[in-house]
PDB file of N, CA and C in Angstrom:
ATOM      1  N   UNK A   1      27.435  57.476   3.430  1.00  0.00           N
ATOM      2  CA  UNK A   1      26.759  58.024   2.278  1.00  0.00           C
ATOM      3  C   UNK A   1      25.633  58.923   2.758  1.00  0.00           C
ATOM      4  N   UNK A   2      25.815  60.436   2.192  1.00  0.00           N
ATOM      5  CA  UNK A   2      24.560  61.141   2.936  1.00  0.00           C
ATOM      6  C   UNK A   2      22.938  60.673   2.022  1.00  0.00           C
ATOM      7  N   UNK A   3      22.091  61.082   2.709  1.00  0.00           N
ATOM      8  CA  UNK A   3      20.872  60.379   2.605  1.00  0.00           C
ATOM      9  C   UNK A   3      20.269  62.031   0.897  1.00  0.00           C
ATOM     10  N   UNK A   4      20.215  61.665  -0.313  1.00  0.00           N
ATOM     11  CA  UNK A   4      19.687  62.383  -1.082  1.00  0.00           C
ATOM     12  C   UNK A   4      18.734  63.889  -1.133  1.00  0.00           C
ATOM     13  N   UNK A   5      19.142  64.797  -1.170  1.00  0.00           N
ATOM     14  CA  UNK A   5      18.265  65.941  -0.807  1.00  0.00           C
ATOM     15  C   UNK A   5      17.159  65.936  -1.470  1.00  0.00           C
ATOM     16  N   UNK A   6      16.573  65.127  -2.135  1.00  0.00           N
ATOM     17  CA  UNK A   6      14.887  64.731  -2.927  1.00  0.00           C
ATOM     18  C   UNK A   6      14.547  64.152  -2.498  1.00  0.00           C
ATOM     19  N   UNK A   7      15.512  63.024  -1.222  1.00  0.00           N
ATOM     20  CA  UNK A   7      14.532  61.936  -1.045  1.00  0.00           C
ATOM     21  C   UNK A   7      13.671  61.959   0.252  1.00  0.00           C
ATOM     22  N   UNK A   8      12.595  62.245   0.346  1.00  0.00           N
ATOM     23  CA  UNK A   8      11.698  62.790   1.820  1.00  0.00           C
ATOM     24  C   UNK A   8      10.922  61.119   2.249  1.00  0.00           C
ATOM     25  N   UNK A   9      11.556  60.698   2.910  1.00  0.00           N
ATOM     26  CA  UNK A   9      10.763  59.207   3.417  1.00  0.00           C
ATOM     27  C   UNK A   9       9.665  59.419   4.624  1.00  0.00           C
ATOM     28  N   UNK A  10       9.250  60.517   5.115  1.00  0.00           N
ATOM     29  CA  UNK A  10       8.338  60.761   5.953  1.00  0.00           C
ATOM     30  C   UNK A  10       7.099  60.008   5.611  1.00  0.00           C
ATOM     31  N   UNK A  11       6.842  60.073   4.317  1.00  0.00           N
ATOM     32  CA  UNK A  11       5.518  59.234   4.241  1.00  0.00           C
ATOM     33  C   UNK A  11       5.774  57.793   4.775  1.00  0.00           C
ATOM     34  N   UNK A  12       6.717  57.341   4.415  1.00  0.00           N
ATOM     35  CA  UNK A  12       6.461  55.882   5.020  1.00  0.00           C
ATOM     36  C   UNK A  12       6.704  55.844   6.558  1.00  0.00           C
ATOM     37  N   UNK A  13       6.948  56.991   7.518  1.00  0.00           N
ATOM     38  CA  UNK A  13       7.355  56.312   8.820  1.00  0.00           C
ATOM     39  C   UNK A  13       5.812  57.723   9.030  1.00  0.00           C
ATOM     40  N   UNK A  14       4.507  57.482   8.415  1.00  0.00           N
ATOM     41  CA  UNK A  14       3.608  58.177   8.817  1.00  0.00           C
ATOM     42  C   UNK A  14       2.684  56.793   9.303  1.00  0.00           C
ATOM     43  N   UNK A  15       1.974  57.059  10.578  1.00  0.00           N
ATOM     44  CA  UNK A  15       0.728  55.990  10.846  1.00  0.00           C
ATOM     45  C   UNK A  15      -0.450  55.841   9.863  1.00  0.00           C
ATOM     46  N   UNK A  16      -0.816  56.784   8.833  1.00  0.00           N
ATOM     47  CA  UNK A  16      -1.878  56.817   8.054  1.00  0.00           C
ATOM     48  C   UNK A  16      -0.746  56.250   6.886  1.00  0.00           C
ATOM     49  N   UNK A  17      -0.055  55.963   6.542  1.00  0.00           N
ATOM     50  CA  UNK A  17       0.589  54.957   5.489  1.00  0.00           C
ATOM     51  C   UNK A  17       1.379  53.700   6.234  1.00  0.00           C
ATOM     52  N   UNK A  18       2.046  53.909   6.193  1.00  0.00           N
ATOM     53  CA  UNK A  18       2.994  52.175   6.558  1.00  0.00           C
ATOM     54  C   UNK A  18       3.069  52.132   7.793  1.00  0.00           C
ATOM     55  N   UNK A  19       3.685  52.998   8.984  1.00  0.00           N
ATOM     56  CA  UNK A  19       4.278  53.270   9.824  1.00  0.00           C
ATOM     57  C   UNK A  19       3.353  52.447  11.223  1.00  0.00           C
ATOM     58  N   UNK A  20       4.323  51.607  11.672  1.00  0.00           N
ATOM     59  CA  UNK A  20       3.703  51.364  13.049  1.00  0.00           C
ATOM     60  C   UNK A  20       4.626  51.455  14.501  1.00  0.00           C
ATOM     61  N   UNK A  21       3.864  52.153  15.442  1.00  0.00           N
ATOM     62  CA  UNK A  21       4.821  52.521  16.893  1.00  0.00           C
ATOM     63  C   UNK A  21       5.230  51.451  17.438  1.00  0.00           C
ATOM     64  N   UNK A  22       6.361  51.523  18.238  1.00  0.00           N
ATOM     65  CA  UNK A  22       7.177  50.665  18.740  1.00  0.00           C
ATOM     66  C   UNK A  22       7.285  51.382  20.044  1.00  0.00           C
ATOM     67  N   UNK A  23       7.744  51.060  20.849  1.00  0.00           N
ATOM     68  CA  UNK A  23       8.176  51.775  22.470  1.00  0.00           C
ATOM     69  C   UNK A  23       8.933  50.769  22.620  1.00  0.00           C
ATOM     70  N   UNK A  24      10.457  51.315  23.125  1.00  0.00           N
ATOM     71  CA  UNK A  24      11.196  51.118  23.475  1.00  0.00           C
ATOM     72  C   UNK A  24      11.634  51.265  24.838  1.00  0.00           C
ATOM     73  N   UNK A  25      11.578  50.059  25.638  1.00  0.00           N
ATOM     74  CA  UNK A  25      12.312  50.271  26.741  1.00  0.00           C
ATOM     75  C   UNK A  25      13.686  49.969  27.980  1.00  0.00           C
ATOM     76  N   UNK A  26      13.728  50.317  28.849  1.00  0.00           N
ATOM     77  CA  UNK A  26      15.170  49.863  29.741  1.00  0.00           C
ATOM     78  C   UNK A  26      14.658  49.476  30.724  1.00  0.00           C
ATOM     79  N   UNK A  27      14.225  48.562  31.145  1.00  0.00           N
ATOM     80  CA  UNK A  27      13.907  48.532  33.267  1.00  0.00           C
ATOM     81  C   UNK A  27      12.266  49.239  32.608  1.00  0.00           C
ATOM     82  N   UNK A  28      12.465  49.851  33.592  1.00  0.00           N
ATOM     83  CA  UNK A  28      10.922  50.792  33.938  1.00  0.00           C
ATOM     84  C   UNK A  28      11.228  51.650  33.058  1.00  0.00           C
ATOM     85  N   UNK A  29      12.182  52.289  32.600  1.00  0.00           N
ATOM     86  CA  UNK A  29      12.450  53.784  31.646  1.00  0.00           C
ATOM     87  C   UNK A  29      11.924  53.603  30.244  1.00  0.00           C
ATOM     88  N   UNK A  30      11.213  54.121  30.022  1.00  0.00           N
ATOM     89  CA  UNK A  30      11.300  54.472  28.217  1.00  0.00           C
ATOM     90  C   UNK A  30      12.192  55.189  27.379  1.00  0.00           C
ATOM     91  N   UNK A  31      12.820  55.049  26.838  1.00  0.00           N
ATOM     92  CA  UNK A  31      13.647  54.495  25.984  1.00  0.00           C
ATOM     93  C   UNK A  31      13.004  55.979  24.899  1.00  0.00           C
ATOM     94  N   UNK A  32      12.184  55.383  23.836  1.00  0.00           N
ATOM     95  CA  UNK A  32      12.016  56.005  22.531  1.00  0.00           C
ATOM     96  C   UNK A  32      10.569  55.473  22.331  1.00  0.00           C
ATOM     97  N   UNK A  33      10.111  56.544  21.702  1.00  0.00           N
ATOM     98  CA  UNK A  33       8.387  56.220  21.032  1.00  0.00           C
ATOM     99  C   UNK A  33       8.872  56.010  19.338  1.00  0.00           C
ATOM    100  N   UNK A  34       8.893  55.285  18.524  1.00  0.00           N
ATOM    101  CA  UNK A  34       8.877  55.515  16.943  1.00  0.00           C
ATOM    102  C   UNK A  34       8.580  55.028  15.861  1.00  0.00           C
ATOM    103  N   UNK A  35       8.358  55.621  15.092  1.00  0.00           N
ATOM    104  CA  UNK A  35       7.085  55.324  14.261  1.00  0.00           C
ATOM    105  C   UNK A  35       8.807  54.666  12.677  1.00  0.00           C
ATOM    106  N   UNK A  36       8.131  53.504  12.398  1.00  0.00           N
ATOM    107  CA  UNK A  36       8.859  52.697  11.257  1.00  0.00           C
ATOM    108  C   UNK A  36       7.996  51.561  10.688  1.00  0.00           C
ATOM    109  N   UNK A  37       8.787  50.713  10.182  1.00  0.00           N
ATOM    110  CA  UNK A  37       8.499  49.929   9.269  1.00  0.00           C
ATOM    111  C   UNK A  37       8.307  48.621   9.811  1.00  0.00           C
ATOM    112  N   UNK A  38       7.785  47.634  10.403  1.00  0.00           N
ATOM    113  CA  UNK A  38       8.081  46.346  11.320  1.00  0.00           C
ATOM    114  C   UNK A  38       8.083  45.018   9.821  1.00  0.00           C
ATOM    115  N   UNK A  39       8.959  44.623   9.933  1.00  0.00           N
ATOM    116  CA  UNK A  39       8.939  43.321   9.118  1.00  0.00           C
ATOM    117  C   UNK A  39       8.545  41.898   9.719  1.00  0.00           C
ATOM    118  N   UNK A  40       7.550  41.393   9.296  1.00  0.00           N
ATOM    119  CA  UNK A  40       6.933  39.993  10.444  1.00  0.00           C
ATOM    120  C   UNK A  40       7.927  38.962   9.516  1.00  0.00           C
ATOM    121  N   UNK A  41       8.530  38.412  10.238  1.00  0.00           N
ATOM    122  CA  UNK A  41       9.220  37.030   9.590  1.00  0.00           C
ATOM    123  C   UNK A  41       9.041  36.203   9.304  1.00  0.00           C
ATOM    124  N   UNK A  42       7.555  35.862   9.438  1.00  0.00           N
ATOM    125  CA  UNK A  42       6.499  34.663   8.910  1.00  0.00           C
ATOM    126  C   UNK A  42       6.138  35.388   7.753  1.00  0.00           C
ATOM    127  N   UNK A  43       6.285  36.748   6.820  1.00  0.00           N
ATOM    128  CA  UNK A  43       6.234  37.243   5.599  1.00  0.00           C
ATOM    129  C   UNK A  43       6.795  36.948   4.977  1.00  0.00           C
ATOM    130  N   UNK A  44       7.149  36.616   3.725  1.00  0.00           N
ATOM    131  CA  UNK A  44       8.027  36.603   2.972  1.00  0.00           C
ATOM    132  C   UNK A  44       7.995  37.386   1.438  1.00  0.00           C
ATOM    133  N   UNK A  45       8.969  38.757   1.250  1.00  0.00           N
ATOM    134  CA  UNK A  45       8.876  39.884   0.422  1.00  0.00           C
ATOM    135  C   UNK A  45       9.182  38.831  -0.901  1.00  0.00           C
ATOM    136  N   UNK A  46       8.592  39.604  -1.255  1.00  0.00           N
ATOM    137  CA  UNK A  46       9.027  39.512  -3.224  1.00  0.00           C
ATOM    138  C   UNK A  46       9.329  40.819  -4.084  1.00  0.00           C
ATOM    139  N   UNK A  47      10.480  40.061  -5.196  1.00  0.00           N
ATOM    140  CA  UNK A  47      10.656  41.151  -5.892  1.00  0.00           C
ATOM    141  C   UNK A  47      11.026  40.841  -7.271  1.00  0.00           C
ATOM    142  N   UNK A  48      10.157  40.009  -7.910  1.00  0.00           N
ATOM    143  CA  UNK A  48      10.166  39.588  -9.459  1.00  0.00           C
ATOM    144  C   UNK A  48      10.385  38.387  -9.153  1.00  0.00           C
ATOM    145  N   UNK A  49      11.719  37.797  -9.523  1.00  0.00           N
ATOM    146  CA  UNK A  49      11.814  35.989  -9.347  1.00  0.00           C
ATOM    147  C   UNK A  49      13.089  36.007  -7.779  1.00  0.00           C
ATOM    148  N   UNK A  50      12.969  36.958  -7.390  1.00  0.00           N
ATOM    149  CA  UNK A  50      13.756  37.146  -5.773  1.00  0.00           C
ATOM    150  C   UNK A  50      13.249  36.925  -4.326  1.00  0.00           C
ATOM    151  N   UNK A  51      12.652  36.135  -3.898  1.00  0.00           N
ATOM    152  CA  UNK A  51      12.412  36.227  -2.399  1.00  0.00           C
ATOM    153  C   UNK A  51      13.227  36.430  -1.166  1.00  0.00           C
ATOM    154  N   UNK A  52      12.887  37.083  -0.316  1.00  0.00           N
ATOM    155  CA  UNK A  52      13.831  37.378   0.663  1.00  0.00           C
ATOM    156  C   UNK A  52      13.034  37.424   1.508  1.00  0.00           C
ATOM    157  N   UNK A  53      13.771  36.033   2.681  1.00  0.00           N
ATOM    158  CA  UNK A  53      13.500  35.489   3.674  1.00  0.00           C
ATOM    159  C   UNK A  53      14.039  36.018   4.989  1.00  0.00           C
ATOM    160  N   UNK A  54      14.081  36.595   6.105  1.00  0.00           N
ATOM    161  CA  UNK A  54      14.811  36.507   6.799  1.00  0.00           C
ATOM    162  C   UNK A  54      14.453  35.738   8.499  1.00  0.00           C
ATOM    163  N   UNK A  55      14.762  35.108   9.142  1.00  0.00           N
ATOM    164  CA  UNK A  55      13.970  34.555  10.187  1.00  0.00           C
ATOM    165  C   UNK A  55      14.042  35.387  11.487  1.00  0.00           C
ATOM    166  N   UNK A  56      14.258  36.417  11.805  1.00  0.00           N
ATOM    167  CA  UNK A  56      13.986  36.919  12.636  1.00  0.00           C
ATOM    168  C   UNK A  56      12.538  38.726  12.409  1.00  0.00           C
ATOM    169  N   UNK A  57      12.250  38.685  13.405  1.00  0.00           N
ATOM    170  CA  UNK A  57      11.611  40.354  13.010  1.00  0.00           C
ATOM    171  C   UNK A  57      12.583  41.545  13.159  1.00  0.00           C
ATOM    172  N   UNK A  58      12.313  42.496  12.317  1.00  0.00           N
ATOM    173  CA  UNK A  58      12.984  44.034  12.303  1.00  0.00           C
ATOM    174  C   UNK A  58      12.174  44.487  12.033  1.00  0.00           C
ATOM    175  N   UNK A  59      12.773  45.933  12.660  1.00  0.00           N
ATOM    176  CA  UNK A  59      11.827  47.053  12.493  1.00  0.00           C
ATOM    177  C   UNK A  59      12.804  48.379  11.848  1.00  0.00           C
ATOM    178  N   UNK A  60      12.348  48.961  11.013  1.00  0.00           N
ATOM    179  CA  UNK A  60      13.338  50.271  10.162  1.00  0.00           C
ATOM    180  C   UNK A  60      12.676  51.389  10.081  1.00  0.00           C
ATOM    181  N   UNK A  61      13.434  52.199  11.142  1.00  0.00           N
ATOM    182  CA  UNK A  61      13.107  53.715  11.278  1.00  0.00           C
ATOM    183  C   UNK A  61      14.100  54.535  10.867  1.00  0.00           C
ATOM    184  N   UNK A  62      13.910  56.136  11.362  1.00  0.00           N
ATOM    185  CA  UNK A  62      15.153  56.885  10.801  1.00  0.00           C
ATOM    186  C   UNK A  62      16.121  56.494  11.994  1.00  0.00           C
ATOM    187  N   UNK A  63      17.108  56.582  12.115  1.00  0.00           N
ATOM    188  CA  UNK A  63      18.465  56.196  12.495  1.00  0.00           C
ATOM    189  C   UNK A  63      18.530  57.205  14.352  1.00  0.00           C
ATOM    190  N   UNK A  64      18.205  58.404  13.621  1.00  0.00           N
ATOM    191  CA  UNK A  64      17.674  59.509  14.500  1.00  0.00           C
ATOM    192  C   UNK A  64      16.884  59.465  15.713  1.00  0.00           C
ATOM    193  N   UNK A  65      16.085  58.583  15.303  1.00  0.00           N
ATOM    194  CA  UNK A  65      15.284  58.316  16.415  1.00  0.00           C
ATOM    195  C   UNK A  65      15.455  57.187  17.560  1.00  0.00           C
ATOM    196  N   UNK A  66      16.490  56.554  17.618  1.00  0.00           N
ATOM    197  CA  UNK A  66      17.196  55.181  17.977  1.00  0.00           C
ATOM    198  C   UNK A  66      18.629  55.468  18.544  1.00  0.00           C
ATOM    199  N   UNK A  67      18.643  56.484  18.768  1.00  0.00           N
ATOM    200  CA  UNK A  67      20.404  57.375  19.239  1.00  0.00           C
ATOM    201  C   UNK A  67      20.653  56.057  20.459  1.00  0.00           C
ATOM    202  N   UNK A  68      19.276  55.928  21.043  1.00  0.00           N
ATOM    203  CA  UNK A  68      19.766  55.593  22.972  1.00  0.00           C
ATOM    204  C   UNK A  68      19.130  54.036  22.368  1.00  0.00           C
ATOM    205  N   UNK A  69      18.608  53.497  21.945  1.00  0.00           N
ATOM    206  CA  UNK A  69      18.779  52.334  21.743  1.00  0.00           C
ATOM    207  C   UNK A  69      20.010  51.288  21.422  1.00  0.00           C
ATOM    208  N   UNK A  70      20.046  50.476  23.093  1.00  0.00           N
ATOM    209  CA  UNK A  70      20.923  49.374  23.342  1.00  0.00           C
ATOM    210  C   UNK A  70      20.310  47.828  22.801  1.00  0.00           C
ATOM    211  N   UNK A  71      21.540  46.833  23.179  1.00  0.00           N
ATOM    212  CA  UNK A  71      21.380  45.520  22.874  1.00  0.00           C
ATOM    213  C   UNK A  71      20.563  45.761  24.414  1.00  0.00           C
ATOM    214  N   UNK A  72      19.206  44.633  24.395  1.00  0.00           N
ATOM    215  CA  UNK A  72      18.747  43.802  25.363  1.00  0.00           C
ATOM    216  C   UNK A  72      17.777  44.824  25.286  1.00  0.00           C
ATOM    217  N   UNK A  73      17.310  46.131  25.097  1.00  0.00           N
ATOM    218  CA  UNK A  73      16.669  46.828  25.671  1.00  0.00           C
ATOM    219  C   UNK A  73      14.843  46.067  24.885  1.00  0.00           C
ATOM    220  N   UNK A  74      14.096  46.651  25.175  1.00  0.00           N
ATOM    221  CA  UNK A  74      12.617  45.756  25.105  1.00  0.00           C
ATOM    222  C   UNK A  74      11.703  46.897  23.955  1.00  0.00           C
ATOM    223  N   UNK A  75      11.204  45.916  22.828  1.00  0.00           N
ATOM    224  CA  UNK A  75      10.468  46.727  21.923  1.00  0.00           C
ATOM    225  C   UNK A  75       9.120  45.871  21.999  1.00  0.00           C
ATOM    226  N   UNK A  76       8.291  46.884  22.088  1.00  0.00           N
ATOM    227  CA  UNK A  76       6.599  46.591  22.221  1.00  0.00           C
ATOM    228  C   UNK A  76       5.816  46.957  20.954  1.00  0.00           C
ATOM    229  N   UNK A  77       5.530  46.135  20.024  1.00  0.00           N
ATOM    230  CA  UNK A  77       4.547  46.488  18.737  1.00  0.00           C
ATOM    231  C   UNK A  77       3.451  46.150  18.753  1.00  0.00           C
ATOM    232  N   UNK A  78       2.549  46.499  18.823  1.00  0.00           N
ATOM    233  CA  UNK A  78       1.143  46.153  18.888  1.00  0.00           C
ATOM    234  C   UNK A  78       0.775  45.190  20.140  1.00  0.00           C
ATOM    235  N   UNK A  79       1.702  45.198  21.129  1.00  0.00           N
ATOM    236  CA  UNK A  79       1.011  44.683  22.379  1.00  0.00           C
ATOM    237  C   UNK A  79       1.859  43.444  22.305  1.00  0.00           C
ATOM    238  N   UNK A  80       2.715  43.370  21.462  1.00  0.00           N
ATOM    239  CA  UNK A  80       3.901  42.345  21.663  1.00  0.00           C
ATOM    240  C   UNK A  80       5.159  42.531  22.205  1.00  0.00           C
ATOM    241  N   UNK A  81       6.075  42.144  22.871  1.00  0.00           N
ATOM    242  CA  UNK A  81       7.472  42.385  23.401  1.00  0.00           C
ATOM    243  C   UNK A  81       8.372  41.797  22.769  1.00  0.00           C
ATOM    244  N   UNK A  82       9.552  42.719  22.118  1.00  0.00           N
ATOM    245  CA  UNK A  82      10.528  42.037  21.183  1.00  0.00           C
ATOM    246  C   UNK A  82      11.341  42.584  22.719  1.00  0.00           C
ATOM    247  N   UNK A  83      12.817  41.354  22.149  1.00  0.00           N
ATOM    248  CA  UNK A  83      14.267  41.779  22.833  1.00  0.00           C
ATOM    249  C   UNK A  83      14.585  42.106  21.276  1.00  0.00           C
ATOM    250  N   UNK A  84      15.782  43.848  21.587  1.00  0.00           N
ATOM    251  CA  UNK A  84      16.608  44.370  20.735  1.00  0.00           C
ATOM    252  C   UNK A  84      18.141  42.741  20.760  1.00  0.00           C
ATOM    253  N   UNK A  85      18.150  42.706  19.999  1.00  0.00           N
ATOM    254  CA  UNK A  85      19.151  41.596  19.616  1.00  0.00           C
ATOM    255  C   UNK A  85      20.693  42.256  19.811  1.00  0.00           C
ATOM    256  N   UNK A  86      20.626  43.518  18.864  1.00  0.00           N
ATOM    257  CA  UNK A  86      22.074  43.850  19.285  1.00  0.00           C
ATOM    258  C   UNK A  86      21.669  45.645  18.791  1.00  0.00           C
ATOM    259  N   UNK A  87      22.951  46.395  18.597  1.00  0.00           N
ATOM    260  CA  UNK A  87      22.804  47.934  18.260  1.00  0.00           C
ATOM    261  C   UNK A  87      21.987  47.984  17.452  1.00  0.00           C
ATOM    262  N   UNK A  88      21.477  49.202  17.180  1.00  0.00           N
ATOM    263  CA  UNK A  88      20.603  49.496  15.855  1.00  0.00           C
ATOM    264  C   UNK A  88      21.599  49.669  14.515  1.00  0.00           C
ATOM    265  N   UNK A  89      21.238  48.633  13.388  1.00  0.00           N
ATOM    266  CA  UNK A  89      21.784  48.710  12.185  1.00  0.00           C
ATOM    267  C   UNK A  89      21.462  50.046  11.359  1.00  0.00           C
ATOM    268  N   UNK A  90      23.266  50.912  11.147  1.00  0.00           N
ATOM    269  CA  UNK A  90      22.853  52.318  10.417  1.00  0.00           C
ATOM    270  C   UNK A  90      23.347  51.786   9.032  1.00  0.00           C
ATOM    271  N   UNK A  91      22.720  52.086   8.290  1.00  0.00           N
ATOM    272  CA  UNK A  91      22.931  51.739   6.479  1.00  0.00           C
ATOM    273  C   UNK A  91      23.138  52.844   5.948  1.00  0.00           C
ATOM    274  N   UNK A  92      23.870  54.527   6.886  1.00  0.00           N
ATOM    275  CA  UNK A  92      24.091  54.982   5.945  1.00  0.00           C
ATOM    276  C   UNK A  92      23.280  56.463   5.561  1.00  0.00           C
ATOM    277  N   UNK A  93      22.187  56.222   5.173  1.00  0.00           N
ATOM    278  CA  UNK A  93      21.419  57.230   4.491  1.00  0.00           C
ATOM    279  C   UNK A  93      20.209  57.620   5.615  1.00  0.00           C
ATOM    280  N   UNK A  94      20.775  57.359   6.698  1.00  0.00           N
ATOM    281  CA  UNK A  94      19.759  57.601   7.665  1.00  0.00           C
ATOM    282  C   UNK A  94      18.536  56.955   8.282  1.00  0.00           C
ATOM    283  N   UNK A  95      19.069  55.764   7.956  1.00  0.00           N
ATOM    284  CA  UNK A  95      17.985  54.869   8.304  1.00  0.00           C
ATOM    285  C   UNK A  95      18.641  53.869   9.399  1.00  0.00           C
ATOM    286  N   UNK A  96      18.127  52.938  10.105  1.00  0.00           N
ATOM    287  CA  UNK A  96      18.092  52.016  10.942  1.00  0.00           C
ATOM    288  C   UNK A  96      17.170  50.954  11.312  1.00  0.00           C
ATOM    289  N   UNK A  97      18.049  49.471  10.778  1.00  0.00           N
ATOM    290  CA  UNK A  97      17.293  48.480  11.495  1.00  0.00           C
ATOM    291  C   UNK A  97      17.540  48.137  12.738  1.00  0.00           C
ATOM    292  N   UNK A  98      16.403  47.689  13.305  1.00  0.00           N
ATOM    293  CA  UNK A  98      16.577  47.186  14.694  1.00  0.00           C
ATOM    294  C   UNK A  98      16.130  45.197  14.670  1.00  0.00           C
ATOM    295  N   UNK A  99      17.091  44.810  15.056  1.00  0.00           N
ATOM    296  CA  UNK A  99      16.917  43.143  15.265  1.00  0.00           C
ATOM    297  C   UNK A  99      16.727  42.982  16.260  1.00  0.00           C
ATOM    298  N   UNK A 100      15.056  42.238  16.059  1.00  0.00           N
ATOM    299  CA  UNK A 100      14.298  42.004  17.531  1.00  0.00           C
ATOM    300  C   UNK A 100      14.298  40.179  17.577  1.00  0.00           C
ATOM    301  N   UNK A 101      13.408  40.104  18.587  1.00  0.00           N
ATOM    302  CA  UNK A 101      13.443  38.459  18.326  1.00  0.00           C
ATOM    303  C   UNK A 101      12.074  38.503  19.707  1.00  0.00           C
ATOM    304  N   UNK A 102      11.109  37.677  19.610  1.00  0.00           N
ATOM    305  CA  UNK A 102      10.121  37.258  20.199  1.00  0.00           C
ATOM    306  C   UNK A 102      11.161  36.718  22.000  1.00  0.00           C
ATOM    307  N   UNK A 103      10.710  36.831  23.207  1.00  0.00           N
ATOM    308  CA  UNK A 103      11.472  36.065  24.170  1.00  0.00           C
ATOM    309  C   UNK A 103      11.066  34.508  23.845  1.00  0.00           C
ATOM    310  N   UNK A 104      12.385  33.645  24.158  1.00  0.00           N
ATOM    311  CA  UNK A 104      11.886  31.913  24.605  1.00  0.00           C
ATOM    312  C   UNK A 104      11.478  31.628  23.195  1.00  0.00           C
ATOM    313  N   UNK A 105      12.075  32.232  22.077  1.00  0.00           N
ATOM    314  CA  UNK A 105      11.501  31.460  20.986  1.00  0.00           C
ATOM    315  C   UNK A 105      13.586  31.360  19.966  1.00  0.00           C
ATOM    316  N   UNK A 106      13.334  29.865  19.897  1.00  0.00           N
ATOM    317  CA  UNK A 106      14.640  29.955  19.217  1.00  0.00           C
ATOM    318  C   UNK A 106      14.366  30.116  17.343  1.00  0.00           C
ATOM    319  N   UNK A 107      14.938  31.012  17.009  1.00  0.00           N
ATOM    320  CA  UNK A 107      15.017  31.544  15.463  1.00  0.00           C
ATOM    321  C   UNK A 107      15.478  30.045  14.701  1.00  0.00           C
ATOM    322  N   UNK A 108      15.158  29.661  13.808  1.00  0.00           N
ATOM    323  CA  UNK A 108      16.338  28.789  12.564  1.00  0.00           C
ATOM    324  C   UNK A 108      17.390  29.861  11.671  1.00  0.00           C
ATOM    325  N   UNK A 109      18.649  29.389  12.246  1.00  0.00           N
ATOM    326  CA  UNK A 109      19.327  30.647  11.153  1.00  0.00           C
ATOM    327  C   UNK A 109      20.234  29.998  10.102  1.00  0.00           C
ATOM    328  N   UNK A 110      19.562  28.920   9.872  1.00  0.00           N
ATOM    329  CA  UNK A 110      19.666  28.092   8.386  1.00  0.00           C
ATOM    330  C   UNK A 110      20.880  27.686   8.347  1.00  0.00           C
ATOM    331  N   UNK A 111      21.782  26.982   9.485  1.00  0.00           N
ATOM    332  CA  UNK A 111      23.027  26.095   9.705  1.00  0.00           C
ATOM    333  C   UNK A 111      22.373  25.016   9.808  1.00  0.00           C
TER     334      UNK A 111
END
């Protein structure tokens, strides 16, 4: 599905609104600098009488910016180190989640 020719999401992957950097890396190589959305998993969103839980962290940027992002490779947010869990999730309209996970910490994935 192409991504709407009205719809300009730059404001939200801006640092003076939502947007927080991530660095991405391989070994010693860097990877990608990019500016998205980080979801903390100790949050929990609302949306009228809907909560949505999920137990791990993600982060959602444009899709674009995540070309060379692999499984295993290492994301740094604010001085923290995620492992990339697996590919970057494309939904499509140009966006991408990335499933991180803290090292040495086991998730509950509600089995």
């Amino acid at each position: 599905m192409p991504k709407p020719g009205w719809e300009d999401l730059s404001a939200f992957f801006s640092p003076d609104e939502f947007a927080t950097k991530v660095v991405i890396t391989r070994g010693a190589e860097e990877v990608a600098e990019v500016l998205g959305i980080f979801d903390d998993p100790n949050e929990v969103a609302s949306l009228g009488d809907y909560d949505m839980d999920h137990p791990t962290p993600r982060f959602t940027c444009p899709a674009a910016a995540v070309v060379d992002v692999r499984y295993n490779d290492i994301a740094t947010i604010d001085g923290t180190a995620y492992d990339v869990m697996q590919e970057p999730e494309l939904d499509g309209t140009g966006l991408a989640t990335l499933i991180l996970a803290e090292p040495n910490v086991t998730y509950d994935a509600g089995v």
